[in-house]
Protein backbone atom coordinates (compact mmCIF):
# COMPACT_ATOMS: atom_id res chain seq x y z
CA UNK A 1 125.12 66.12 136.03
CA UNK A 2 123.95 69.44 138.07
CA UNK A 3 126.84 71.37 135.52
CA UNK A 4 125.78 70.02 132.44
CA UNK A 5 121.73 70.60 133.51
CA UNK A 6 122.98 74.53 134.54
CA UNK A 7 124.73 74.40 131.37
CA UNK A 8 121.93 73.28 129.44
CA UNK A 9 119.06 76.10 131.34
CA UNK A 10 121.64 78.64 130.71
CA UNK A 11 122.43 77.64 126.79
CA UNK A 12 118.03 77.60 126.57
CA UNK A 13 117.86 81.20 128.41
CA UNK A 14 120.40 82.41 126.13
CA UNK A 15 118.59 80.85 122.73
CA UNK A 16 114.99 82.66 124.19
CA UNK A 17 117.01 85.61 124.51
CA UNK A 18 118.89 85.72 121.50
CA UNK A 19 115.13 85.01 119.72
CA UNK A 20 113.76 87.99 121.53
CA UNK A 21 116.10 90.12 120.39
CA UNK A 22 116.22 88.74 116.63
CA UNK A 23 111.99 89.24 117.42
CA UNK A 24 112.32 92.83 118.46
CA UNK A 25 114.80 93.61 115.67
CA UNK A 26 113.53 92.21 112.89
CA UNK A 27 110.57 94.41 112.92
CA UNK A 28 112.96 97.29 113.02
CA UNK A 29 113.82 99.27 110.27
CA UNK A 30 116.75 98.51 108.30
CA UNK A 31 118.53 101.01 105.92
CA UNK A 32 120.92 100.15 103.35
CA UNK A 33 122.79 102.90 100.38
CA UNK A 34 123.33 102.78 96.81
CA UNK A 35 126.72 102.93 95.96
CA UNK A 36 128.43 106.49 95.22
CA UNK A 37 128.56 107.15 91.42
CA UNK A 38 131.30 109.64 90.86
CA UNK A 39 128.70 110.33 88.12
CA UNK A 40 126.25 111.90 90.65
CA UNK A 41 126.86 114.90 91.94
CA UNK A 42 124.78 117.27 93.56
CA UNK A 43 123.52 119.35 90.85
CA UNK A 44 122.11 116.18 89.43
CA UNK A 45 118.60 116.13 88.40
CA UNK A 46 116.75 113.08 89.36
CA UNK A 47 113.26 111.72 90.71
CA UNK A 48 112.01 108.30 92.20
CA UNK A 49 109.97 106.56 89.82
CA UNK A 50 108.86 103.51 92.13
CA UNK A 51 109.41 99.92 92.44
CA UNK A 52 108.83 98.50 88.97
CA UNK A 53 108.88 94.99 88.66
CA UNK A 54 110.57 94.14 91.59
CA UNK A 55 113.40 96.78 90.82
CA UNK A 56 113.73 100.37 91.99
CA UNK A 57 113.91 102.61 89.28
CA UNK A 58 115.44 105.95 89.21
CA UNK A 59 115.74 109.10 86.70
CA UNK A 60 118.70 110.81 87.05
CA UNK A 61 119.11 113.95 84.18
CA UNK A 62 123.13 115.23 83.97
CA UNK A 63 123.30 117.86 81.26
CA UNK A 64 121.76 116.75 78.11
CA UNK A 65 121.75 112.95 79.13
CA UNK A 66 118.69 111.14 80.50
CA UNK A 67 119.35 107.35 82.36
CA UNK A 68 117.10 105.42 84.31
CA UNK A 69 119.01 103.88 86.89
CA UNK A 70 117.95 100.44 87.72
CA UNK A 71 118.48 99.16 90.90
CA UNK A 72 117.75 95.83 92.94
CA UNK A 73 115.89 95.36 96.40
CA UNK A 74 119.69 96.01 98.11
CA UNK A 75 119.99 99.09 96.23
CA UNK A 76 122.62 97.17 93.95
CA UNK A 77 123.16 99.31 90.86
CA UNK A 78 122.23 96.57 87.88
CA UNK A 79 122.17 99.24 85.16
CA UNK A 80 121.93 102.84 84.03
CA UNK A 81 119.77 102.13 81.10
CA UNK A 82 120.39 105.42 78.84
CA UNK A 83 117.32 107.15 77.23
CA UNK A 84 118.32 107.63 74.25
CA UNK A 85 114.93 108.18 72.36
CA UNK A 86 114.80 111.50 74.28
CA UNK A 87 115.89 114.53 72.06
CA UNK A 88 118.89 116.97 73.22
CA UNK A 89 116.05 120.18 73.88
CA UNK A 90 114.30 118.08 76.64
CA UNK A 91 112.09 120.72 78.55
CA UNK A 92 110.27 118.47 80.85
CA UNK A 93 109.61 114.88 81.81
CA UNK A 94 107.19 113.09 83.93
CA UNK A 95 106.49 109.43 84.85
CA UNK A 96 103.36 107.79 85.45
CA UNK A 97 103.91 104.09 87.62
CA UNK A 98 102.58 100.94 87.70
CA UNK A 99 103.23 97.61 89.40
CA UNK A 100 105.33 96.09 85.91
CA UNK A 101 105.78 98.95 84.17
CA UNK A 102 105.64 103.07 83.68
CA UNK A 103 104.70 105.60 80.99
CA UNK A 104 107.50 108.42 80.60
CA UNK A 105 105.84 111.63 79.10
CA UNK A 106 108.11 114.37 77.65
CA UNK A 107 108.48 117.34 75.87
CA UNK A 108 111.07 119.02 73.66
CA UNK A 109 111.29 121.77 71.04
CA UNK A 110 112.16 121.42 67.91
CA UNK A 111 113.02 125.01 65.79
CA UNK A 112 109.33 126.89 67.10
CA UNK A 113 107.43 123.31 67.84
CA UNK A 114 107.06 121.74 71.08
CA UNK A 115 106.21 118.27 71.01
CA UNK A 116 104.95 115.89 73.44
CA UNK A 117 105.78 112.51 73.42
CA UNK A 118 104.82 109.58 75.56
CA UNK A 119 106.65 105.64 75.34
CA UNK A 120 105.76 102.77 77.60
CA UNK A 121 109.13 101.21 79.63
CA UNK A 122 109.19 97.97 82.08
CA UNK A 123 110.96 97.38 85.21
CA UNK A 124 114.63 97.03 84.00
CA UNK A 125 114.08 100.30 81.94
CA UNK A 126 113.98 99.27 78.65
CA UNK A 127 111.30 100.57 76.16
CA UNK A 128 108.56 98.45 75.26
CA UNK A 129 107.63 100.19 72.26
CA UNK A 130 108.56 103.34 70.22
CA UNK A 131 107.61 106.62 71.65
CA UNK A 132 103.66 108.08 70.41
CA UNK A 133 103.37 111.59 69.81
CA UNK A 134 100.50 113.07 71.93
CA UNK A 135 100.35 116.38 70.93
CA UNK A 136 102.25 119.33 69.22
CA UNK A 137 102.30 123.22 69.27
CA UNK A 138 103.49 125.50 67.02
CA UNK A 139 104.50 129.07 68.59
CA UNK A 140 106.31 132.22 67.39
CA UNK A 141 108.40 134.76 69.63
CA UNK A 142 109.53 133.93 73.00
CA UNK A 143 107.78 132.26 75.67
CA UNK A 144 108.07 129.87 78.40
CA UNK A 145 108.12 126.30 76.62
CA UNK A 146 106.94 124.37 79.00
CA UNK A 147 103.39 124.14 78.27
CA UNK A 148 102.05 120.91 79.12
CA UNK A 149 101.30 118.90 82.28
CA UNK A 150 100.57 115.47 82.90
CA UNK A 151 98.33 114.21 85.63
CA UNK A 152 96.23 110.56 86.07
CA UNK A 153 93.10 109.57 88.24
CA UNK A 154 93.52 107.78 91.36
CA UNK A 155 92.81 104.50 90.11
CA UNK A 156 95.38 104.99 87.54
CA UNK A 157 92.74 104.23 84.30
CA UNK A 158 92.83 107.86 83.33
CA UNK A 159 96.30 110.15 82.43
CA UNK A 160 95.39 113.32 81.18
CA UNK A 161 98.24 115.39 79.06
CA UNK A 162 97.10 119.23 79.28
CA UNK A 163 98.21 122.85 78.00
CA UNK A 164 97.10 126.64 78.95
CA UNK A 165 97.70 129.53 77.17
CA UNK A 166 96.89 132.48 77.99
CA UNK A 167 95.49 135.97 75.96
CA UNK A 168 95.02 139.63 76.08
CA UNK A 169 91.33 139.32 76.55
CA UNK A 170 91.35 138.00 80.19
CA UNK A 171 90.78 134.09 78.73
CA UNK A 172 92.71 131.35 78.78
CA UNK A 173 92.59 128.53 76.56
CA UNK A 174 92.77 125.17 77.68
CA UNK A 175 93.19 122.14 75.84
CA UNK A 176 92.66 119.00 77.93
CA UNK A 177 93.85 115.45 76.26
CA UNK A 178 92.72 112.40 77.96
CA UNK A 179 94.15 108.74 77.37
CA UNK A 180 93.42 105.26 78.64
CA UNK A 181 95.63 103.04 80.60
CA UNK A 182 97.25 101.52 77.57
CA UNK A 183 97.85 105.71 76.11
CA UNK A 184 95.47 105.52 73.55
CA UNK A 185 93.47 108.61 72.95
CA UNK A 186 90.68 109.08 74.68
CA UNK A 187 89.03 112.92 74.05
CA UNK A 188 90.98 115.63 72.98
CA UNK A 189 88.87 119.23 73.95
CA UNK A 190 89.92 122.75 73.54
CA UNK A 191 87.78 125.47 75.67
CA UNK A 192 88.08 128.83 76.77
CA UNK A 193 87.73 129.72 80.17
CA UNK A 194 87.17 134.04 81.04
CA UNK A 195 88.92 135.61 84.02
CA UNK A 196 87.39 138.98 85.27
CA UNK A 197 90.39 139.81 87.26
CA UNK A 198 93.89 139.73 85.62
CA UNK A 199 94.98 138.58 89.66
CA UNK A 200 94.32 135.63 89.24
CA UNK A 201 95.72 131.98 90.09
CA UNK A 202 95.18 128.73 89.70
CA UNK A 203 94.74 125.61 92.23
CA UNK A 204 96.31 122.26 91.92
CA UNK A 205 95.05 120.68 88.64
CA UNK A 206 93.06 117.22 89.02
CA UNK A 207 91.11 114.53 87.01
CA UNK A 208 88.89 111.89 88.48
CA UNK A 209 88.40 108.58 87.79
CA UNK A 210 85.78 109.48 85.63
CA UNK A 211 88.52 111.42 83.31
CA UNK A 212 86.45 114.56 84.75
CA UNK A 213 89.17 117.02 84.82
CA UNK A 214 88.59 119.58 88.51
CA UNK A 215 90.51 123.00 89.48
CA UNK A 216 89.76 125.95 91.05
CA UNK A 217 90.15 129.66 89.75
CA UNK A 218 90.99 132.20 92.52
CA UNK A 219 90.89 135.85 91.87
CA UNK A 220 92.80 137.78 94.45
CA UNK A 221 92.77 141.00 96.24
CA UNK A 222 96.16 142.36 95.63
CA UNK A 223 99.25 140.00 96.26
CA UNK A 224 98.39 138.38 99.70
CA UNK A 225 94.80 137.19 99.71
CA UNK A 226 92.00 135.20 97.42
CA UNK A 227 88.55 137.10 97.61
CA UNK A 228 86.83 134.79 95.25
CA UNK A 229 87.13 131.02 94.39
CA UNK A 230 85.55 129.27 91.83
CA UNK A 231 84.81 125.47 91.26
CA UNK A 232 85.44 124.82 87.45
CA UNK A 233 84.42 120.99 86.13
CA UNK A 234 85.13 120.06 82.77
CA UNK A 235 83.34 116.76 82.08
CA UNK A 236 85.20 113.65 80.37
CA UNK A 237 83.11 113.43 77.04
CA UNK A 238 82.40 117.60 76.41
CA UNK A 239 84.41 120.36 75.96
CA UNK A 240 81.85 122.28 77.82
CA UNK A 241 82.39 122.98 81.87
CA UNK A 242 80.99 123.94 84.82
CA UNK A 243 81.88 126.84 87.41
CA UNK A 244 79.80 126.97 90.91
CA UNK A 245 81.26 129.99 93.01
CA UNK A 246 82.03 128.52 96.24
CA UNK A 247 80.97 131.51 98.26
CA UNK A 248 83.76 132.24 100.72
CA UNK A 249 81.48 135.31 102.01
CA UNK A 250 83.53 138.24 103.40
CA UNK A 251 86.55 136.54 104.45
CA UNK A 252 90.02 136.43 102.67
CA UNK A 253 91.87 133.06 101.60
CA UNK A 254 95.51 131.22 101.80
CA UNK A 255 96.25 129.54 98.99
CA UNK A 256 93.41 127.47 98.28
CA UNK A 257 94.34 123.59 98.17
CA UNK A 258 91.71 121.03 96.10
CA UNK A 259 91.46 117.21 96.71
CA UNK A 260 89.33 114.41 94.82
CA UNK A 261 87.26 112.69 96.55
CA UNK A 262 86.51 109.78 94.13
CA UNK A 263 85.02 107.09 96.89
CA UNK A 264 82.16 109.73 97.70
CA UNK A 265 82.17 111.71 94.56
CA UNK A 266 83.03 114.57 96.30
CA UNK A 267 85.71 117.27 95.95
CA UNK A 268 86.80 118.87 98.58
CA UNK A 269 88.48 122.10 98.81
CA UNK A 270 90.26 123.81 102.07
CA UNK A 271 92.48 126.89 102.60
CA UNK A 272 93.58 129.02 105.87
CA UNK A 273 91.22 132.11 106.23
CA UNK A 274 91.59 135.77 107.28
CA UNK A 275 89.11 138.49 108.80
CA UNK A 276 90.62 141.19 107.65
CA UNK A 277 94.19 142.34 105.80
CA UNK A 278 97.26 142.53 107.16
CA UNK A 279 95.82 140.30 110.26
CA UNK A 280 96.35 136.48 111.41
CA UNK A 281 95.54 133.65 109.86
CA UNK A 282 92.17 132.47 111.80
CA UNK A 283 91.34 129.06 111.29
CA UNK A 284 90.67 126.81 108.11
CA UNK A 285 88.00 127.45 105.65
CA UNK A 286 86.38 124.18 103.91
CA UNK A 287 83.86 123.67 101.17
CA UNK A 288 82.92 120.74 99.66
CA UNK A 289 81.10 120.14 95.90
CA UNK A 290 78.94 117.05 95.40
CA UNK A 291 79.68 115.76 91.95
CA UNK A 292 76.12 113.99 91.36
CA UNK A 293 73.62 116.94 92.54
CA UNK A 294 75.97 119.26 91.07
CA UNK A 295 75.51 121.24 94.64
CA UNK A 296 77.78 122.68 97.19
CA UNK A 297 77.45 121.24 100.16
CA UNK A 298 79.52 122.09 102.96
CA UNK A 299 80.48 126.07 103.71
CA UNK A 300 82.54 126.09 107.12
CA UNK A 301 84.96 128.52 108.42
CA UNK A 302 86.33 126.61 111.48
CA UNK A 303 88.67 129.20 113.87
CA UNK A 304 91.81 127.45 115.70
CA UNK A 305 91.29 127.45 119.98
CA UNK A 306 93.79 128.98 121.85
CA UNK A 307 95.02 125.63 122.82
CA UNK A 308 95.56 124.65 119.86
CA UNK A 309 97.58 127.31 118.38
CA UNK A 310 99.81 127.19 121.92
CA UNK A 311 100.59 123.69 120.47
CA UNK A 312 101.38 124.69 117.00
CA UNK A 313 103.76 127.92 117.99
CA UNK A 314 107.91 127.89 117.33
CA UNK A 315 110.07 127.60 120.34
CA UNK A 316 109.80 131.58 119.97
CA UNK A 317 106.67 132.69 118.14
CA UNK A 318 103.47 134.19 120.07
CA UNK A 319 99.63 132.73 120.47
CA UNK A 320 98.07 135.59 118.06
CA UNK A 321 100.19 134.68 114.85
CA UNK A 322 100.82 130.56 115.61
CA UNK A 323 99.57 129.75 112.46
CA UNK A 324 100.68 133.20 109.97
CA UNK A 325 103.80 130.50 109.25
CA UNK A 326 102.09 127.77 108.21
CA UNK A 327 100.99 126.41 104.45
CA UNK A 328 98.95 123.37 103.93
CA UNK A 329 101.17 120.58 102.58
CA UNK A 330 98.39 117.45 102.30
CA UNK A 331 94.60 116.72 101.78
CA UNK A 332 93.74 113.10 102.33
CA UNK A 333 90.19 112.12 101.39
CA UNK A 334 88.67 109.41 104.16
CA UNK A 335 86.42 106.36 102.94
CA UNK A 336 83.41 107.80 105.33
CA UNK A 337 83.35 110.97 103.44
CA UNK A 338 85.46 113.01 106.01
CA UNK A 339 88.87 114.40 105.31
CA UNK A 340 92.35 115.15 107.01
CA UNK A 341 94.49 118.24 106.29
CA UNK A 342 98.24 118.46 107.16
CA UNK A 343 99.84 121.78 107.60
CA UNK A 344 103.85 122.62 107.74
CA UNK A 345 105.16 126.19 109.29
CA UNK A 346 108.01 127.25 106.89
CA UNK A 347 109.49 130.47 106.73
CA UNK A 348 112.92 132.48 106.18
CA UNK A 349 115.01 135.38 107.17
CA UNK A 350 117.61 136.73 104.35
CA UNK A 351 120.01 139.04 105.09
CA UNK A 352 119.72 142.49 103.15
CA UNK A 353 116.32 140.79 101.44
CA UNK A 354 113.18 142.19 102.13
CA UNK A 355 110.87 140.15 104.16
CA UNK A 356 109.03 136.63 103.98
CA UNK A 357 105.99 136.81 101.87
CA UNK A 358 103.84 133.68 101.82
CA UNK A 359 103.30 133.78 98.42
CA UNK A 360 106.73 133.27 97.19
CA UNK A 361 105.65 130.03 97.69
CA UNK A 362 109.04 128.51 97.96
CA UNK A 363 108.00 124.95 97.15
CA UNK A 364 105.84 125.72 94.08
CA UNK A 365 102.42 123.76 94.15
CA UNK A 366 103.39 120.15 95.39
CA UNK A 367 100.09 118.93 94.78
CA UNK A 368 100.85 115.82 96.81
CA UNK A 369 99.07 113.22 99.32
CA UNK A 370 99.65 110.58 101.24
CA UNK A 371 97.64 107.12 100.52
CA UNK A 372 95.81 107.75 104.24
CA UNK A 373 95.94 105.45 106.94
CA UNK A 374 95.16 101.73 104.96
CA UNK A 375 91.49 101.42 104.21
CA UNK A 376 90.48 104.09 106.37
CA UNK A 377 91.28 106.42 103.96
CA UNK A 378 91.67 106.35 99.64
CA UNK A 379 94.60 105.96 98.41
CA UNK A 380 96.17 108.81 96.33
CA UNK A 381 98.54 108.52 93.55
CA UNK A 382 100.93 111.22 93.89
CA UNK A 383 104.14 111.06 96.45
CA UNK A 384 105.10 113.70 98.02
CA UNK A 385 107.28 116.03 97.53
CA UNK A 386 108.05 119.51 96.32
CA UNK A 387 109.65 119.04 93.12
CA UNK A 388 113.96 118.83 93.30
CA UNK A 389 115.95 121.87 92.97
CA UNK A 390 119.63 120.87 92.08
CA UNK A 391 120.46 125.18 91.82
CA UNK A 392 119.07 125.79 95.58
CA UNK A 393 122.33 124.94 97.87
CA UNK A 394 123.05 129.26 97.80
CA UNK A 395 122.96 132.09 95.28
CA UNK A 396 124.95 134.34 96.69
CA UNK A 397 122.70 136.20 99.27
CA UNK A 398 122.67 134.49 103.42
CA UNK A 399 119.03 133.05 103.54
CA UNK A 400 118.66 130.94 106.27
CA UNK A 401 115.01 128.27 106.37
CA UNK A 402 113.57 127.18 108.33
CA UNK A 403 111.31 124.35 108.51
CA UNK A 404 108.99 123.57 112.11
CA UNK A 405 106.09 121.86 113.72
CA UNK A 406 103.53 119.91 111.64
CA UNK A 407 99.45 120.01 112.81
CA UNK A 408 97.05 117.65 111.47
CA UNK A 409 93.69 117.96 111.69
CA UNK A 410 90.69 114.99 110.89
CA UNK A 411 87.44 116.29 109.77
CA UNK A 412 84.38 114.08 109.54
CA UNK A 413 81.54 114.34 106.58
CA UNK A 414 79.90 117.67 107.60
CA UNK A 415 83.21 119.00 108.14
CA UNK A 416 83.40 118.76 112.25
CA UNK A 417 86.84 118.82 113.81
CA UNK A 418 87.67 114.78 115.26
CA UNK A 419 90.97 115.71 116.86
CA UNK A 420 94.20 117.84 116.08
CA UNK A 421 97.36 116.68 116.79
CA UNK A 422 101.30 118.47 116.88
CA UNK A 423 104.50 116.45 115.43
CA UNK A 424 107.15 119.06 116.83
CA UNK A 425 110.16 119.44 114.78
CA UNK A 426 112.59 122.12 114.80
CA UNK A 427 114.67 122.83 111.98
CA UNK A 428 116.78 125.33 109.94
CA UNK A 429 119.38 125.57 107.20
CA UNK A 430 121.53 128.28 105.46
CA UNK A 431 121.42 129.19 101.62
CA UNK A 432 119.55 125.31 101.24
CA UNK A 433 116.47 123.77 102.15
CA UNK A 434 116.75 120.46 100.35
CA UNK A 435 117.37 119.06 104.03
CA UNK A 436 114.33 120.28 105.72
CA UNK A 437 110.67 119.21 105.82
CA UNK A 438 109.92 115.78 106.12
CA UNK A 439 108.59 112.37 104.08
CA UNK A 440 105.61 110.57 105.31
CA UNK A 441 105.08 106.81 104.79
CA UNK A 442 102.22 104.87 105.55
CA UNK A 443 102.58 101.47 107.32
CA UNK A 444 100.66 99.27 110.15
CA UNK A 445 97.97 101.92 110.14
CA UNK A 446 99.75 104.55 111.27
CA UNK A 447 101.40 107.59 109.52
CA UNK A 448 104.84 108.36 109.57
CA UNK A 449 106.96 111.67 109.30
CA UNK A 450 110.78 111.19 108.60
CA UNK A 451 112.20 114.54 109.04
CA UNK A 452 116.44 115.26 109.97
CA UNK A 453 116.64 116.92 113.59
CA UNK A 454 120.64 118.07 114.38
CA UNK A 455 121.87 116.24 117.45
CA UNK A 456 125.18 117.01 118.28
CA UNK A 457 126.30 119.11 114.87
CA UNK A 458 124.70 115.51 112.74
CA UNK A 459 121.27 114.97 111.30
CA UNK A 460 120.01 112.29 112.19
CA UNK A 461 116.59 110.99 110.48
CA UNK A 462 113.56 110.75 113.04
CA UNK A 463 110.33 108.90 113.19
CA UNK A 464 107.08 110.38 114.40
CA UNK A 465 104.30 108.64 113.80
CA UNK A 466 100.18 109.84 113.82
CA UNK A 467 97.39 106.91 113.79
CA UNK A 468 93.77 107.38 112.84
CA UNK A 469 92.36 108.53 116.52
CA UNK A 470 95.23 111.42 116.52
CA UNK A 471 98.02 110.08 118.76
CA UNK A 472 101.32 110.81 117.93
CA UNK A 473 103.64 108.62 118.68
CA UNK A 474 107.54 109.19 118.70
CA UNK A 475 109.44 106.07 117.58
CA UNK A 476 112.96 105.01 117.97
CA UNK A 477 115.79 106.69 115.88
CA UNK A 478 116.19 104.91 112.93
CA UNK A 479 119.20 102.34 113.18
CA UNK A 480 122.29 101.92 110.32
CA UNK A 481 122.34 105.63 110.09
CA UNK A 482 125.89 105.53 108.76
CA UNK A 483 128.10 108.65 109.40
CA UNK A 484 128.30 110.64 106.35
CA UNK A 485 125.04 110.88 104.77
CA UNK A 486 122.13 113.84 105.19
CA UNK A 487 118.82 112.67 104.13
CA UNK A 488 116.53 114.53 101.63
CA UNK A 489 113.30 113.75 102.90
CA UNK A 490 111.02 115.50 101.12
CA UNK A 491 112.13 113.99 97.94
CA UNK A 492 111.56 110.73 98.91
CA UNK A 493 108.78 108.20 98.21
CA UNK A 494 107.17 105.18 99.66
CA UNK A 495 107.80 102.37 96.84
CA UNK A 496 106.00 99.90 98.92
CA UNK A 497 103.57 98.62 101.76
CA UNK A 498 107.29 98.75 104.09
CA UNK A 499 109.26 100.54 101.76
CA UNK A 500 110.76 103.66 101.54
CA UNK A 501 113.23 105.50 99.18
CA UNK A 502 114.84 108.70 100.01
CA UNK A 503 117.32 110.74 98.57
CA UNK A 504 120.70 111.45 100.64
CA UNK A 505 123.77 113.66 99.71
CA UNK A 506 127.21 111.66 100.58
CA UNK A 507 130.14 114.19 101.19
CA UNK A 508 129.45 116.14 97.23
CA UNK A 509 127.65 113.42 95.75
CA UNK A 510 123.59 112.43 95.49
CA UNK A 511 123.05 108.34 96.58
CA UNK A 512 119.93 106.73 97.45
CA UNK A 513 118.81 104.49 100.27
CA UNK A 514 116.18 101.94 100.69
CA UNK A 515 114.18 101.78 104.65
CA UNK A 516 112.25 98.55 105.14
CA UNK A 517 109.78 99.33 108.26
């Protein structure tokens, strides 16, 4: 009787164990791959449209053929749906999501036309109706042919399809065509905005939920630095607009980054500052336009402590020039009329090249956000990422990236630093970067970086993870991290409230794997 009882306690303690193990893991992540399609090699074009329907939808672009690979919630391959409606001259495509279905928008030249097209597809990527032309335009000569852009508010009502051309006389035309929800046509305006300077560049490109479409114009002082910035507003219903010159004083500009505010009708612009030329980057400038008294009202340069650029400096760099490495990668909007800015240090050393410039700009213009720490902040549409380069694994010339420690800063409503915070990361590559950076996902109020770190000649994808009073937290390595694959984070997107998708390379060929948090 004594054996069976000590038996029977040790069978029980063995059952709570086994429970609190099944407990712990469960809430662990769990990765699983796509199978290798001899079909996808590296130089594949592709992009993560979302979770449509319950599937995972990708578009992958080989040559002159366009599929939408369909796959299932265990990254089963059901079907590569081909898109056959697309003509051979495709210049661009872009995809708009939502929860049972997507808009694909594309362009394509025909003899000296370039038409853009837009059809509506569900979740197993077949078309729901035939494709609607949205606009044409007839050229002669040579040119660029990529001439329109596609962007949609953050409540998803608005998608606006627009086009810039620019002339001799210091103007550029713009011609801004707005569409509902269902594409139907909305406004179509054509406008003409001056530039006194010929050096001059454009911010990210934005409309609101209004269908108020928002950029910046930035005339600049040479190559390096922005001298002037100006708000310009073009309202839904006129094809007049608005510019409000945001008054940076005598200071010079990074790159100037824009973000919607839509909760407080606010937009809110930031950018790393300078005192002088050829000096440090100082701190981070901020201005912020309120869209109902048509005023500007915030005008802060904020300078980084000494502490806090000791936090943000490379294993090797110096106090003075912690932050000369550094580009702003996200602006998050907060519900209480605050905002949050995360900032990357990237840089590069080539051998026989001349030296780094920031404004090579070697991501292009992401123009990405995160959807913010649940409802403390407003959701954003856009994923980020930089935009896939299938041609950047070497050209011929030793370039080695690198890629290092993230800072985050929160900002309240009159634009007072909350808290900073460091995620340290270390990383570099030779003659590719597709490997560096990092993927953020947003779960159990917390945000998350997924970035590779080498550990014993592997990459292996780590967690770090920020919540919304500024602690960072450093979570487990992520488990079922099978030998073989290198993770593409910065391509990948969240696809749900625990889902992830990211993009991995398996010995020459491009797969795809699913994380559940």
């Amino acid at each position: 009787m004594k054996k069976y009882l000590r038996m029977k306690t040790l069978r029980l303690l063995s059952n709570l164990l086994a429970f609190l193990l099944l407990s712990q893991f469960g809430q662990a992540q769990k990765i699983v791959y796509s199978d290798i399609d001899r079909n996808d090699f590296r130089q594949m074009n592709f992009e993560i449209v979302g979770k449509i329907g319950g599937n995972i939808l990708v578009y992958k672009n080989i040559r002159s053929r366009n599929d939408i690979a369909v796959y299932d919630n265990e990254m089963k391959l059901i079907e590569n749906v081909e898109m056959d409606f697309i003509p051979e001259k495709l210049i661009n495509v872009d995809f708009v999501p939502y929860g049972d279905f997507f808009y694909v928008v594309y362009q394509y030249q025909k003899r000296n036309t370039i038409f853009c097209e837009g059809v509506k597809m569900d979740g197993n990527g077949k078309r729901l109706g035939d494709p609607v032309e949205l606009d044409t335009t007839h050229f002669t000569g040579t040119r660029d042919n990529k001439i329109y852009s596609t962007i949609y508010s953050e409540d998803k009502q608005k998608i606006m399809v627009f086009k810039t051309l620019h002339r001799e006389e210091r103007q550029y035309v713009f011609t801004t065509i707005l569409f509902d929800n269902e594409l139907k046509k909305m406004t179509k305006h054509t406008w003409m905005l001056p530039v006194v300077d010929k050096d001059v560049m454009f911010t990210d490109f934005a409309v609101d939920n209004n269908g108020d479409f928002v950029f910046a114009r930035c005339e600049k002082n040479g190559r390096d630095y922005v001298q002037r910035v100006d708000l310009v507003v073009k309202p839904e219903q006129t094809d007049t607009f608005t510019i409000c010159d945001m008054n940076i004083k005598d200071r010079l500009l990074d790159e100037v980054k824009i973000k919607i505010d839509n909760v407080n009708k606010r937009y809110v612009l930031n950018s790393f500052y300078y005192k002088q030329k050829r000096g440090s980057i100082e701190g981070l400038y901020s201005a912020v336009w309120d869209r109902d008294s048509g005023k500007q009202v915030l005008d802060k340069y904020q300078p980084f402590s000494e502490d806090l650029r000791n936090e943000a400096k490379g294993e090797n760099g110096n106090t003075k020039n912690a932050f000369n490495d550094f580009f702003i990668r996200q602006v998050v909007a907060k519900r209480d009329g605050g905002y949050a800015v995360v900032a990357e240090s990237f840089y590069s050393t080539s051998r026989g090249g001349g030296p780094f410039n920031r404004w090579d700009n070697f991501y292009g213009s992401p123009g990405a956000g995160y959807g913010g720490f649940n409802d403390y902040y407003s959701y954003y549409p856009y994923g980020y990422g930089y935009g896939y380069n299938p041609y950047r694994w070497g050209n011929g010339q030793y370039t080695r990236f690198f890629s290092e420690n993230v800072v985050i800063f929160s900002y309240d409503k009159a634009g007072n630093l909350q808290w900073s915070n460091v995620v340290r990361k270390s990383q570099y590559d030779d003659d590719s970067d597709n490997f560096l950076s990092y993927a953020t996902f947003l779960g159990n109020g917390e945000l998350h970086f997924l970035y590779n770190q080498a550990e014993r000649k592997a990459l292996l994808l780590n967690d770090q993870s920020v919540d919304k009073d500024g602690q960072v937290k450093r979570n487990p390595t992520l488990r079922n991290l099978d030998k073989g694959y290198e993770f593409m984070p910065r391509y990948g997107k969240q696809v749900g409230a625990k889902q992830m998708v990211l993009p991995c390379v398996y010995r020459n060929y491009i797969c795809f794997a699913k994380i559940d948090f």
